[in-house]
Structures are given as C-alpha cells and as structure tokens.
N, C-alpha and C. Protein backbone atom coordinates (compact mmCIF):
# COMPACT_ATOMS: atom_id res chain seq x y z
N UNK A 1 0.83 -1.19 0.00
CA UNK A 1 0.00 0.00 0.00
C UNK A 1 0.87 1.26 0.00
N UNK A 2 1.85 1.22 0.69
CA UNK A 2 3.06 2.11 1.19
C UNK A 2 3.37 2.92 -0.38
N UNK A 3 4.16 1.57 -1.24
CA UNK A 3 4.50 1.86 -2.81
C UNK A 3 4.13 1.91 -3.55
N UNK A 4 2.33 2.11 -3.35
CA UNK A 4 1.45 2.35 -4.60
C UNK A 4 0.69 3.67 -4.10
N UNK A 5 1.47 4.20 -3.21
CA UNK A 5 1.33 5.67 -2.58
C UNK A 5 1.81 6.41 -3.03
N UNK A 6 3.80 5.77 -2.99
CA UNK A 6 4.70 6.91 -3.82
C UNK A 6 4.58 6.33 -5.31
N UNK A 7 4.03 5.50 -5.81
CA UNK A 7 4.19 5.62 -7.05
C UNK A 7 3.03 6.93 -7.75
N UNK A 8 1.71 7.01 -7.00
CA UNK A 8 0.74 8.42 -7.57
C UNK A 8 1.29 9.40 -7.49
N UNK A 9 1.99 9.31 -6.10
CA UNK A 9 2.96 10.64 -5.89
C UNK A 9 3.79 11.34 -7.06
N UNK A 10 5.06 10.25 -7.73
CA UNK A 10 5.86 10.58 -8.53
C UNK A 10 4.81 10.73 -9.54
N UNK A 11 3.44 9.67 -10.08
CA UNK A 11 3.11 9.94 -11.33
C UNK A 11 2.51 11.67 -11.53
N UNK A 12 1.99 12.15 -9.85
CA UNK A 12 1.63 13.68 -10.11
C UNK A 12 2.49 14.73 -10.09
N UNK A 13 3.88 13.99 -9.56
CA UNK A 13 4.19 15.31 -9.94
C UNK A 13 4.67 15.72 -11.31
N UNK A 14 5.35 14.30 -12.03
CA UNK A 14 5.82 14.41 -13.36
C UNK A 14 4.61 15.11 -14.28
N UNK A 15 3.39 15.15 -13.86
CA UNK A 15 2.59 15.51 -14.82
C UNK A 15 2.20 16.96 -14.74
N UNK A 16 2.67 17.18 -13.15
CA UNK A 16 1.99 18.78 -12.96
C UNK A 16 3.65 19.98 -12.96
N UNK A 17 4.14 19.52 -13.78
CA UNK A 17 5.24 20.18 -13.89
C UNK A 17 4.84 21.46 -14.68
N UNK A 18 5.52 22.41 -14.10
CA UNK A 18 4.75 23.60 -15.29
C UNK A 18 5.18 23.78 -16.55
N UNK A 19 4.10 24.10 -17.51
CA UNK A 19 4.86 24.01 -18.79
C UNK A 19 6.19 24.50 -19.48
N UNK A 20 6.27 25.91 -18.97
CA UNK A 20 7.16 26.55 -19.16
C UNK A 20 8.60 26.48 -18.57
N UNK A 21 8.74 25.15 -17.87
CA UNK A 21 9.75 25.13 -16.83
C UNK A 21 11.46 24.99 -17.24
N UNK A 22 11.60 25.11 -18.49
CA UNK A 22 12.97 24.97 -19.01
C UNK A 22 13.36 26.29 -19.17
N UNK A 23 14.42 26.58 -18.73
CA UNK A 23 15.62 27.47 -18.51
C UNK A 23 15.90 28.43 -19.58
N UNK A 24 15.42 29.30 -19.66
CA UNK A 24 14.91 30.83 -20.31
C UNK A 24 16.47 31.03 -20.83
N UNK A 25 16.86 31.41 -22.52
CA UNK A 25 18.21 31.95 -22.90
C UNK A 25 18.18 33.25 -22.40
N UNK A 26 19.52 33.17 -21.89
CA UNK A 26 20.10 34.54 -21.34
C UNK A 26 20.21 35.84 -22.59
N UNK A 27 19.72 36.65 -22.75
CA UNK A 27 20.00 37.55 -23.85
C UNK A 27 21.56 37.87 -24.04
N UNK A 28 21.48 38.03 -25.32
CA UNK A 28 23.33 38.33 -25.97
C UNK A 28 23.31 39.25 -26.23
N UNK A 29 25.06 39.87 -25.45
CA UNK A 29 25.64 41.28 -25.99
C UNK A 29 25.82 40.93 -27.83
N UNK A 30 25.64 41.72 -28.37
CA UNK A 30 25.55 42.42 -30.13
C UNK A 30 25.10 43.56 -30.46
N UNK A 31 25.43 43.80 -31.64
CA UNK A 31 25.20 45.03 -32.13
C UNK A 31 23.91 45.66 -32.35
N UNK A 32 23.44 46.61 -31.90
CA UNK A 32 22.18 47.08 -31.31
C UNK A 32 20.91 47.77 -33.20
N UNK A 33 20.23 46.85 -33.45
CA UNK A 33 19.84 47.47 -34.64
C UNK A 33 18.87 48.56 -34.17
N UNK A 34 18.45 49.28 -32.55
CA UNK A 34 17.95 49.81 -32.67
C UNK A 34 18.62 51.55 -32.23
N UNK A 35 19.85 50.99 -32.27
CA UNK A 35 20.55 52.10 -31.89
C UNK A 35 21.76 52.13 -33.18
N UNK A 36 21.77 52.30 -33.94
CA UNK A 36 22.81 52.72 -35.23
C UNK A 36 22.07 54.12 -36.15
N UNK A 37 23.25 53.85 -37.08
CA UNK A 37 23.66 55.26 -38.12
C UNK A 37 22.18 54.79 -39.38
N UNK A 38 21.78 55.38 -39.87
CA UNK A 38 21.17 55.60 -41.47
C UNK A 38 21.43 54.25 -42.01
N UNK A 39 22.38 54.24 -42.38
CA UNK A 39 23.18 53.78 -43.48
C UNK A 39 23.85 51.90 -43.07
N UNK A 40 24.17 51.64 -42.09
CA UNK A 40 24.49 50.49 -41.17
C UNK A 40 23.59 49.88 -41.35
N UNK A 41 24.40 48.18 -41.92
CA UNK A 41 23.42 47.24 -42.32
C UNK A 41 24.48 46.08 -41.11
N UNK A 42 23.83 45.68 -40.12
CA UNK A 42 23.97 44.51 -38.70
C UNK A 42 23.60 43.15 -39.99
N UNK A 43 24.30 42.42 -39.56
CA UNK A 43 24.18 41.13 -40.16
C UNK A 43 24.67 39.66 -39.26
N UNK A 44 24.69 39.10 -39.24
CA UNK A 44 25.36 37.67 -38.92
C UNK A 44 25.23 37.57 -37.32
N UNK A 45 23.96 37.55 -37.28
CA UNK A 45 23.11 37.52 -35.74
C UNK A 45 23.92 38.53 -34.80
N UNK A 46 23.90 40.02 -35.65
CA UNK A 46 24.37 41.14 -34.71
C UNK A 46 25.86 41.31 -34.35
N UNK A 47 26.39 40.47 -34.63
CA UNK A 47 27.86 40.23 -34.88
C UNK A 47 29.17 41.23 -35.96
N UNK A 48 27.89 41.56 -37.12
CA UNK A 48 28.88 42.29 -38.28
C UNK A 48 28.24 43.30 -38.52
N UNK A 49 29.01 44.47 -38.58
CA UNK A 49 28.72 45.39 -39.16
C UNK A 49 29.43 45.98 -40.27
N UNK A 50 28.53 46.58 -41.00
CA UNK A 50 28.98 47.34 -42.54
C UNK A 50 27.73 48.64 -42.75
N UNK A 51 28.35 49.34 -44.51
CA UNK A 51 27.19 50.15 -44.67
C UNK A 51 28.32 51.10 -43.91
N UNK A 52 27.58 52.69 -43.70
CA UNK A 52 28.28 53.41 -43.42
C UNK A 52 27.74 54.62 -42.27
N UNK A 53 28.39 54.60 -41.30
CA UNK A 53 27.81 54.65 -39.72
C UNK A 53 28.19 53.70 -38.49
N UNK A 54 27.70 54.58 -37.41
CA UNK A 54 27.85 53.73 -36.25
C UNK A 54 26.45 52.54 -35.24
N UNK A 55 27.14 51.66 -35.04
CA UNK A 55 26.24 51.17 -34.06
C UNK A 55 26.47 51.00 -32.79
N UNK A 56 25.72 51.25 -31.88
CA UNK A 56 25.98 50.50 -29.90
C UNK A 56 25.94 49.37 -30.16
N UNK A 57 26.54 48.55 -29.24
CA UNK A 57 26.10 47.48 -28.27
C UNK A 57 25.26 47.74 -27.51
N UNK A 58 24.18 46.48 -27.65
CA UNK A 58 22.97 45.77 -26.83
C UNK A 58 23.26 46.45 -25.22
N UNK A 59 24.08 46.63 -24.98
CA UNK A 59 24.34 45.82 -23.42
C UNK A 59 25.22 47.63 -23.09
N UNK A 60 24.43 48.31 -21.78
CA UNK A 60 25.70 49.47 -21.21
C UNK A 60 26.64 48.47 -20.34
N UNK A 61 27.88 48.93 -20.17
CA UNK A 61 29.37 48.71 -19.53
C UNK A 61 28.62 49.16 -18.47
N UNK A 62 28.39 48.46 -17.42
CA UNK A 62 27.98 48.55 -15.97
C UNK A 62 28.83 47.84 -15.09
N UNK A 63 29.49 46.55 -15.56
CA UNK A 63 30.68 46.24 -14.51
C UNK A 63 31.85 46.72 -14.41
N UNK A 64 32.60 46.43 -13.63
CA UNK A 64 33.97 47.14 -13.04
C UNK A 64 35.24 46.86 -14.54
N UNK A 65 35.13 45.89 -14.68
CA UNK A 65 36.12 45.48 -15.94
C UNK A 65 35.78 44.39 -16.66
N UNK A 66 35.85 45.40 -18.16
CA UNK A 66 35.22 44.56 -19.19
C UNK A 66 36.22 44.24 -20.43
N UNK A 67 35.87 43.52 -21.30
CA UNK A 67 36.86 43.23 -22.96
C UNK A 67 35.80 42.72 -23.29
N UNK A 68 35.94 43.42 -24.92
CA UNK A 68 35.41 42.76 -26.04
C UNK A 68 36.50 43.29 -27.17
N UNK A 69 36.09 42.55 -28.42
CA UNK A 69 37.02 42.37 -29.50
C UNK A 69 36.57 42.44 -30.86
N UNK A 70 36.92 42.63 -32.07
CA UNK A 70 36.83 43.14 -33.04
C UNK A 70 37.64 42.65 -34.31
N UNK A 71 37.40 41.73 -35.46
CA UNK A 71 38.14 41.48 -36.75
C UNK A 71 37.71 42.73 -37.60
N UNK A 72 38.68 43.07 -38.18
CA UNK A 72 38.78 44.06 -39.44
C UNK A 72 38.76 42.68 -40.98
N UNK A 73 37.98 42.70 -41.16
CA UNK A 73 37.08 41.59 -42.09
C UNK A 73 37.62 42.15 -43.41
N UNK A 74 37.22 43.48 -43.83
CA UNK A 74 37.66 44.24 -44.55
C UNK A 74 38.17 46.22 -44.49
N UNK A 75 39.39 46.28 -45.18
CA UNK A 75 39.62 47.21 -44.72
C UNK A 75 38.93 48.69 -45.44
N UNK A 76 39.17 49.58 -45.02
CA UNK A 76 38.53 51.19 -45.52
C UNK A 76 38.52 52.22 -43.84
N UNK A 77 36.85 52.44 -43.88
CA UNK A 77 37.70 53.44 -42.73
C UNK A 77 36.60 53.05 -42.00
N UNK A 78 37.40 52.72 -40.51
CA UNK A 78 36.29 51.88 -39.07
C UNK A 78 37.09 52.67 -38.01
N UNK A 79 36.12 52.80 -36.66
CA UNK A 79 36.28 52.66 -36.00
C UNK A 79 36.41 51.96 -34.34
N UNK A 80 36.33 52.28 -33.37
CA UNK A 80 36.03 51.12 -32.31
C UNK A 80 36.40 52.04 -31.11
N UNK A 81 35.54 51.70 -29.61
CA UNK A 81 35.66 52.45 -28.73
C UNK A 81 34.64 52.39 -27.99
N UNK A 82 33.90 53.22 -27.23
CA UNK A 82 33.01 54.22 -26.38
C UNK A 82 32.18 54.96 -26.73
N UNK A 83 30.86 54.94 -26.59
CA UNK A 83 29.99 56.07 -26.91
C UNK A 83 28.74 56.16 -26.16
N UNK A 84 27.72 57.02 -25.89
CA UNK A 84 26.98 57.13 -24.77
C UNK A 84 25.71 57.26 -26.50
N UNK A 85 24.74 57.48 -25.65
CA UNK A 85 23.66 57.10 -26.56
C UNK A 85 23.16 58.55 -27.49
N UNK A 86 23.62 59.02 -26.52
CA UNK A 86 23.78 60.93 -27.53
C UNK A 86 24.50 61.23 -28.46
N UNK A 87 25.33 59.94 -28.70
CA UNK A 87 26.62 60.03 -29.60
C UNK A 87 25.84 59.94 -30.99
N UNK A 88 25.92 61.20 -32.01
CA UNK A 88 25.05 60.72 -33.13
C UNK A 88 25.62 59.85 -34.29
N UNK A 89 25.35 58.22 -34.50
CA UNK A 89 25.81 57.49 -35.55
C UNK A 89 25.88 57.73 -36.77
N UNK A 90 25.10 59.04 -37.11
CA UNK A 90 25.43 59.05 -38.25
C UNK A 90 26.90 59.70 -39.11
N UNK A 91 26.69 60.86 -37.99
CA UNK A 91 28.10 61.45 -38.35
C UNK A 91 29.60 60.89 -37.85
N UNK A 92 30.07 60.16 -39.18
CA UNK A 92 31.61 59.66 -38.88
C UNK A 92 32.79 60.39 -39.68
N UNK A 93 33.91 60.20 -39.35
CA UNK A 93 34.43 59.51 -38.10
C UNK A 93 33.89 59.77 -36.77
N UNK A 94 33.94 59.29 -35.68
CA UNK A 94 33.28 59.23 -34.56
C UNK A 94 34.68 59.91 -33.83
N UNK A 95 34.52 60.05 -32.34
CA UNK A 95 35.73 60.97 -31.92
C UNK A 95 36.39 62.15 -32.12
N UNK A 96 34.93 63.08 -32.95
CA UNK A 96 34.98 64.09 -33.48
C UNK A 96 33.92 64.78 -32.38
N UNK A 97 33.41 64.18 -31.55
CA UNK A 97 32.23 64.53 -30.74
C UNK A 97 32.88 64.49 -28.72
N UNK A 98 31.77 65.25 -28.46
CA UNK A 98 31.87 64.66 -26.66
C UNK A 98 31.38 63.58 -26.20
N UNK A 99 31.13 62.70 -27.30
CA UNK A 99 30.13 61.51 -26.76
C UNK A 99 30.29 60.39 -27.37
N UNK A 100 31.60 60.39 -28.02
CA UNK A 100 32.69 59.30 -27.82
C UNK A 100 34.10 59.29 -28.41
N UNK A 101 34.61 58.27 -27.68
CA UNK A 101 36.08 57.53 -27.73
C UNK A 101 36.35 56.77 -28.30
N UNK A 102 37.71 56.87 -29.47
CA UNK A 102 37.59 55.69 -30.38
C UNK A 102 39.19 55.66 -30.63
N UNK A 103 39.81 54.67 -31.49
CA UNK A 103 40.40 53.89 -32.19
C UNK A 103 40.01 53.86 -33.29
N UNK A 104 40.81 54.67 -34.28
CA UNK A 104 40.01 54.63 -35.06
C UNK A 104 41.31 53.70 -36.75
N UNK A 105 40.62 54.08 -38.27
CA UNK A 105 41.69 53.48 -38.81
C UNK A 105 42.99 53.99 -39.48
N UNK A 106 42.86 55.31 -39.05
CA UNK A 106 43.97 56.06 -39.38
C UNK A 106 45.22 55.66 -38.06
N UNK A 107 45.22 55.20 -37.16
CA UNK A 107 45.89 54.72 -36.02
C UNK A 107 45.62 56.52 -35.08
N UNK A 108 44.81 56.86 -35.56
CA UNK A 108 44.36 58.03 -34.26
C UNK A 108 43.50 57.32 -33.07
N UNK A 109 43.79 57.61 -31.84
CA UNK A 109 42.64 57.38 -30.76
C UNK A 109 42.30 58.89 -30.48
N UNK A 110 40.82 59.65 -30.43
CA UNK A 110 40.43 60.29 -30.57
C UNK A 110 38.93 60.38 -29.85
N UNK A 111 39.30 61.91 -29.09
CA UNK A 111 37.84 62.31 -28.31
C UNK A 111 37.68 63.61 -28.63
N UNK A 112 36.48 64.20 -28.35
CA UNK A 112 35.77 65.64 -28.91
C UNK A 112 36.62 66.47 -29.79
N UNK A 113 37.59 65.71 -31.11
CA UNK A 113 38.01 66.55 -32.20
C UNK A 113 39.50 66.49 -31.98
N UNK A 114 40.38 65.80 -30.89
CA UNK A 114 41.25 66.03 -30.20
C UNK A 114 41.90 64.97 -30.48
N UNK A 115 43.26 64.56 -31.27
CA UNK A 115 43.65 63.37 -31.04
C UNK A 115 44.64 63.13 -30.03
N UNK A 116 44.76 61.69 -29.34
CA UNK A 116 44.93 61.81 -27.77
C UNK A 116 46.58 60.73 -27.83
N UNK A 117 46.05 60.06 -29.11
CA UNK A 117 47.89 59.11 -29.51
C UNK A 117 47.42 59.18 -30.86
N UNK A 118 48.64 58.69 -31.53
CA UNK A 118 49.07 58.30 -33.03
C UNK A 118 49.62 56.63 -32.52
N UNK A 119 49.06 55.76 -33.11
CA UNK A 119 49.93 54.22 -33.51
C UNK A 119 50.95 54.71 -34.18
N UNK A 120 51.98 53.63 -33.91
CA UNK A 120 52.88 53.52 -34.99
C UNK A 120 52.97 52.70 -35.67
N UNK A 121 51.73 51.73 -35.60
CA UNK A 121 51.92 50.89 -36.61
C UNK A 121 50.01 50.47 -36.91
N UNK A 122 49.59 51.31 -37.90
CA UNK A 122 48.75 51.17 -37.92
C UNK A 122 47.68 49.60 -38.39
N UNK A 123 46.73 49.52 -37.67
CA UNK A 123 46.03 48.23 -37.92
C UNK A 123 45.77 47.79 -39.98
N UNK A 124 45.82 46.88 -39.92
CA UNK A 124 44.79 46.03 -41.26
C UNK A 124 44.31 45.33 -41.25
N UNK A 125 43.76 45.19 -42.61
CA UNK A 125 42.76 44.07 -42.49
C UNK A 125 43.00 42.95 -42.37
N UNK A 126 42.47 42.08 -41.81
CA UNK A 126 42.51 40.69 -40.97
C UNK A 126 43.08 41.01 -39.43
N UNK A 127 43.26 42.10 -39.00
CA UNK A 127 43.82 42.43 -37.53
C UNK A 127 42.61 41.73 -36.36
N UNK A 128 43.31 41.82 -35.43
CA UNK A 128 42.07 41.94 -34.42
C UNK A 128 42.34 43.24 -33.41
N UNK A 129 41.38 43.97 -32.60
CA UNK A 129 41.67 45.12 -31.93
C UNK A 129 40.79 44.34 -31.36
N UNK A 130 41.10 44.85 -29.61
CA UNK A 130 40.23 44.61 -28.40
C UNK A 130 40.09 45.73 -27.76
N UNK A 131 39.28 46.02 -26.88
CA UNK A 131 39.41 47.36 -25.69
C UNK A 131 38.87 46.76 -24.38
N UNK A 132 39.58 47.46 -23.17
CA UNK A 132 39.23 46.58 -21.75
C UNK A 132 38.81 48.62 -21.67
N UNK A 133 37.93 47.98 -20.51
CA UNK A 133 37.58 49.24 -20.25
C UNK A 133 37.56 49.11 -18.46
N UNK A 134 37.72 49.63 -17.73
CA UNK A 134 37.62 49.73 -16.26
C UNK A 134 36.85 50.66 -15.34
N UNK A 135 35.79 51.43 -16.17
CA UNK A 135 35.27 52.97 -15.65
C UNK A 135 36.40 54.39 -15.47
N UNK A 136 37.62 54.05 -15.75
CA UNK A 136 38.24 55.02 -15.50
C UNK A 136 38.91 55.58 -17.14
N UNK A 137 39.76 54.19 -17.46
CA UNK A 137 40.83 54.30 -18.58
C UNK A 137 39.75 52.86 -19.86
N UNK A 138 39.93 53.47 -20.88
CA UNK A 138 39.56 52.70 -21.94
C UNK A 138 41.30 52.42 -22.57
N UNK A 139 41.35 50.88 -22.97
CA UNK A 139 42.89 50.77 -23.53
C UNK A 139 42.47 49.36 -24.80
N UNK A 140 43.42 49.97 -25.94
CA UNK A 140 43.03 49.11 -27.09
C UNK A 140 43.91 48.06 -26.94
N UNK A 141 43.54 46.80 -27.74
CA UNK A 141 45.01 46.01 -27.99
C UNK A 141 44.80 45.69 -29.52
N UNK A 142 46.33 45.40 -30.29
CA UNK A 142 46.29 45.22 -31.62
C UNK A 142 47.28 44.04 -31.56
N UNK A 143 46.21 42.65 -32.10
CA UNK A 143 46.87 41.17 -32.31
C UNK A 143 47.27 40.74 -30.70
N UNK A 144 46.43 41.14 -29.57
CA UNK A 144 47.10 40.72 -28.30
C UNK A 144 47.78 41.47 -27.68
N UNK A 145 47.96 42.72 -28.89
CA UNK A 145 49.40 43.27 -27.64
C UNK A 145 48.79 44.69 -27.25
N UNK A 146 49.14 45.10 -26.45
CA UNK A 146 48.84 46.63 -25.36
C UNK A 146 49.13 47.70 -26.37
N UNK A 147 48.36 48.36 -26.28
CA UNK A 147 48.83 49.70 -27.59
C UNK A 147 49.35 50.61 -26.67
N UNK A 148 49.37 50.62 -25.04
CA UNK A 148 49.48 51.69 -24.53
C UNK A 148 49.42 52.96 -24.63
N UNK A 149 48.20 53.54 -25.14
CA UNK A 149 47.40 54.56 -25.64
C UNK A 149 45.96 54.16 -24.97
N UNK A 150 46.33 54.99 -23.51
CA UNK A 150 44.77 54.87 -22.77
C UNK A 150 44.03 56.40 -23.19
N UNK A 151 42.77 56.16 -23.13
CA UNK A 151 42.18 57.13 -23.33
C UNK A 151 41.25 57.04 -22.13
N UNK A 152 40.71 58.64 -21.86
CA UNK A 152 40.38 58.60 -19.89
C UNK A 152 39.38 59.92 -20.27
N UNK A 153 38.16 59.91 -19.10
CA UNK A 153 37.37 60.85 -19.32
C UNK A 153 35.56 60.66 -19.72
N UNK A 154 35.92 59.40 -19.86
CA UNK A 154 34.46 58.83 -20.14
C UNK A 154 33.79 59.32 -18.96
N UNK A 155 32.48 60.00 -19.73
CA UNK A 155 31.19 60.18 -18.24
C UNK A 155 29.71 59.63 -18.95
N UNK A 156 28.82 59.17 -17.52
CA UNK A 156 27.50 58.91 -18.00
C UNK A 156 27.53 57.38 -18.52
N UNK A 157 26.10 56.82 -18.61
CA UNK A 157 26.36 55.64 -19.42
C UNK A 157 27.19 55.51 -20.56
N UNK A 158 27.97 54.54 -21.03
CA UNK A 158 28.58 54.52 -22.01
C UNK A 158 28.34 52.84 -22.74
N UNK A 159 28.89 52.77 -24.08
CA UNK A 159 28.40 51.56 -24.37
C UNK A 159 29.60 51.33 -26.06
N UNK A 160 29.81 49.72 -25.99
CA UNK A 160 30.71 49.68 -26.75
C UNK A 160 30.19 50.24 -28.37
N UNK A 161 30.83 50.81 -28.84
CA UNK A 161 30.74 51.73 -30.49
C UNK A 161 31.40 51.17 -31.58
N UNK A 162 31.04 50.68 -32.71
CA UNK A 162 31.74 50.40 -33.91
C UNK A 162 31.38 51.30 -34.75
N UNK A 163 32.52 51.77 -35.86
CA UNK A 163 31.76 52.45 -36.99
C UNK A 163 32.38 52.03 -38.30
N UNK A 164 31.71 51.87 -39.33
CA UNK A 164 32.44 51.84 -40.89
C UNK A 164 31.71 52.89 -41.85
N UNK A 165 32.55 52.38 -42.63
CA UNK A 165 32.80 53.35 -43.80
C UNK A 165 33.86 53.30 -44.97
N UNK A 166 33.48 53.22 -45.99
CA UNK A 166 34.32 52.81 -47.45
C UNK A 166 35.02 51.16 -47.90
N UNK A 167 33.67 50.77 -47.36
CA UNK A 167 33.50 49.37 -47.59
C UNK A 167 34.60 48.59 -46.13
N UNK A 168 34.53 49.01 -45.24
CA UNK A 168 35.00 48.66 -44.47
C UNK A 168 33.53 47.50 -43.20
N UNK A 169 34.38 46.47 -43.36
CA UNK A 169 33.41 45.23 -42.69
C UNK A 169 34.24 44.61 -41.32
N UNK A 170 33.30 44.70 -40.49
CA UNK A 170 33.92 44.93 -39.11
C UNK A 170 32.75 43.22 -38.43
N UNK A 171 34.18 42.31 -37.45
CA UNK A 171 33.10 41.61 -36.84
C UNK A 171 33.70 41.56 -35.60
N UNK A 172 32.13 41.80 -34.61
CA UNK A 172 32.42 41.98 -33.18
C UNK A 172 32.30 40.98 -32.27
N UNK A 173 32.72 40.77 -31.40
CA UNK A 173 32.85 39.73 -30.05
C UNK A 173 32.56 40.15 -29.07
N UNK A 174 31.83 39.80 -28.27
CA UNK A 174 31.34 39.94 -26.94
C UNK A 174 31.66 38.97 -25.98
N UNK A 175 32.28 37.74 -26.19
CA UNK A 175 31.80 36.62 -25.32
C UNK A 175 33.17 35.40 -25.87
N UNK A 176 33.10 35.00 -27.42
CA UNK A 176 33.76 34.17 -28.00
C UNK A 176 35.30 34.64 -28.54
N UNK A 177 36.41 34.97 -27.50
CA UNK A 177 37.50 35.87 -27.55
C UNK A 177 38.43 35.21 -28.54
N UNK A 178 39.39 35.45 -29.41
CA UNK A 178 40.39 35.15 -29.79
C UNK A 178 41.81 35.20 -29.01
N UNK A 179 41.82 36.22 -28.07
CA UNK A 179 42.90 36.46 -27.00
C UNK A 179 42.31 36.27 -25.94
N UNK A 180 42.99 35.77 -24.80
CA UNK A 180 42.55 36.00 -23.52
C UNK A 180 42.56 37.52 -23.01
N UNK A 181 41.39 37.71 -22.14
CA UNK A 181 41.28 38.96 -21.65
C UNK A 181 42.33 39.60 -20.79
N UNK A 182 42.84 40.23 -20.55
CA UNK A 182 43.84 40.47 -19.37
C UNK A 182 43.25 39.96 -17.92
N UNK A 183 43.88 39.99 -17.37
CA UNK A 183 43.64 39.48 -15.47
C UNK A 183 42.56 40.99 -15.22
N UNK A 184 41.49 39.92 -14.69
CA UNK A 184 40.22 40.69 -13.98
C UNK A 184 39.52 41.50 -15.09
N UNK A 185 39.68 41.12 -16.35
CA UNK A 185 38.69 41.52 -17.28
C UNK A 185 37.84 40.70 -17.74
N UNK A 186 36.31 40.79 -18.12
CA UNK A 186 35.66 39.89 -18.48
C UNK A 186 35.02 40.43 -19.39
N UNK A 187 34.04 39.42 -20.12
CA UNK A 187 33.22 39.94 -20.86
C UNK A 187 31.84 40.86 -20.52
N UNK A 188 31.09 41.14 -21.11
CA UNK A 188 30.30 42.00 -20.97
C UNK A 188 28.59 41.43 -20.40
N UNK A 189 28.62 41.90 -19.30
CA UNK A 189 27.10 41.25 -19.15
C UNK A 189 26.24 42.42 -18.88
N UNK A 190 24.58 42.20 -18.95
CA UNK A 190 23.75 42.67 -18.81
C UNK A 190 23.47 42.82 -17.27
N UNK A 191 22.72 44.14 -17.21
CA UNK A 191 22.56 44.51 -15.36
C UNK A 191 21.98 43.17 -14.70
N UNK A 192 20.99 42.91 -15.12
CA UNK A 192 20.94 41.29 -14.39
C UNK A 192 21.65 39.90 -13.70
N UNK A 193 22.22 40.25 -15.19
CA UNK A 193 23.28 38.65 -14.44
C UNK A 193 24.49 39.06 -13.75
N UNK A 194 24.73 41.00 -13.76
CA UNK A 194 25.85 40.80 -13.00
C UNK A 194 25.31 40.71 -11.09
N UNK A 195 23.88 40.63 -11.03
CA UNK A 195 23.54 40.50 -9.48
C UNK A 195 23.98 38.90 -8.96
C-alpha cells in the first residue's frame, strides 16, 4: 500500500510540472539594430557590421572590468571604442564629438576633435583590436598586444561603439574571444546577471 502511494505521488508530480519550466536563454551582448547610423546594415546575428555609420552594443558597460574584440574583415575606414547614446551614428568619423572615444583606422585614438595618440603601426585588415575598459581608462590592444594609448574621461552611461565606412566590414565579439582577456577583465554582461 506504502508503494502504490509513492508511485501516484511521482506519477503527479511528473505531470503537474509547469509548462514553461525549461531554462529561459540569457539575452546576448551584439550590435544594437535599434541604436545605429542611417546607413548600417547589422548582419550575422548582430555580430557584423557594414554600410556606413555607427552602431551600440545591446548591453551598457555597468561592470567594473570589461573586454570585447573586433576582426577588421575588410579594410577602408572603421572605427572602435566608447559612446553614450547621444553620440550621433550618423556622423563619422566618430571621436569628433563629446560623446565618444575611439580607435580609429587612421591609427588616431580620438575624443571631442582632439587626437589623444598616433599608432605607430597602424592596424589592417585581418587584424584583431580589443578594448578593456575599467570605468576610468579605456585601452586598445592590436593582435594581443597593449597599444598603450589609454584614453580617460568617459562620463555617463557609455556603451561599446563600432563604426564603418568605405566598404570597411567589421566583426564583433562579446563573449567568444580570440585572446585571452587580461587578469580581472571579463566579458560583458547585462545589469541582471551581473547580481
């Protein structure tokens, strides 16, 4: 009598399981189609950008230290960096404004019209560029290595920025790195999951 007790038992609960009970996908950092330039065509599940203009990332930089990363797919004129949502995408180069910070493909890093370093060895195509950002200092890397050219001054929400222009095809990373991040950098999460 005992085991034909727990056997109704198990048969109710397997049945009253709620429908919806499997494990909800976490939303992905990518390129924001509702925040770009005119002209910017997002492709390859938010991943690539082309067309001519800027787009945000999905996701504001709300944790302490972040990296994401960037292939130059094809070359012309891109940028990469920082920008707050006032930053207007359409008008590029970007870093011509107060409302963002970039890397751009002339090997300028550049804020409100001001350039802040010169590379000496400027990026191409097939490169990879990364940026860690910490709330204080934004810093690029080219193929892994430290450009040591921080750029500092960011205020307000901010959020990662790509831009192209002259057939220049850009693909972004959020999550799936080619380099390891530096110590205590991570990828980028949404206000949620960083509770």
């Amino acid at each position: 009598m005992e085991a034909c007790g727990l056997g109704i038992l198990c048969c109710l609960r397997r049945y009253h399981q709620p429908r919806n009970s499997q494990p909800r996908e976490l939303p992905q950092v990518q390129l924001d189609t509702g925040h770009m330039g005119n002209e910017v065509v997002i492709v390859k599940s938010g991943k690539r950008i082309c067309g001519s203009g800027a787009a945000l990332a999905n996701a504001a930089i709300l944790q302490n230290k972040c990296y994401f990363e960037m292939k130059i797919q094809s070359g012309g004129a891109w940028g990469v960096g920082l920008a707050t949502k006032r930053c207007d995408l359409n008008k590029i180069p970007l870093g011509n404004n107060s409302e963002s910070w970039v890397l751009r493909s002339d090997g300028t890093v550049a804020h409100n019209g001001t350039v802040r370093h010169r590379l000496r060895e400027i990026p191409e195509e097939g490169d990879m560029i990364a940026c860690t950002y910490d709330h204080v200092e934004l810093n690029f890397y080219h193929n892994g290595k430290h450009l040591h050219c921080p750029i500092t001054g960011m205020k307000g929400t901010v959020y990662p920025v790509f831009y192209v222009d002259d057939g220049s095809i850009l693909d972004v990373s959020f999550s799936e790195f080619v380099y390891h991040a530096p110590e205590g950098f991570q990828k980028i999460m949404f206000e949620k999951n960083l509770l």
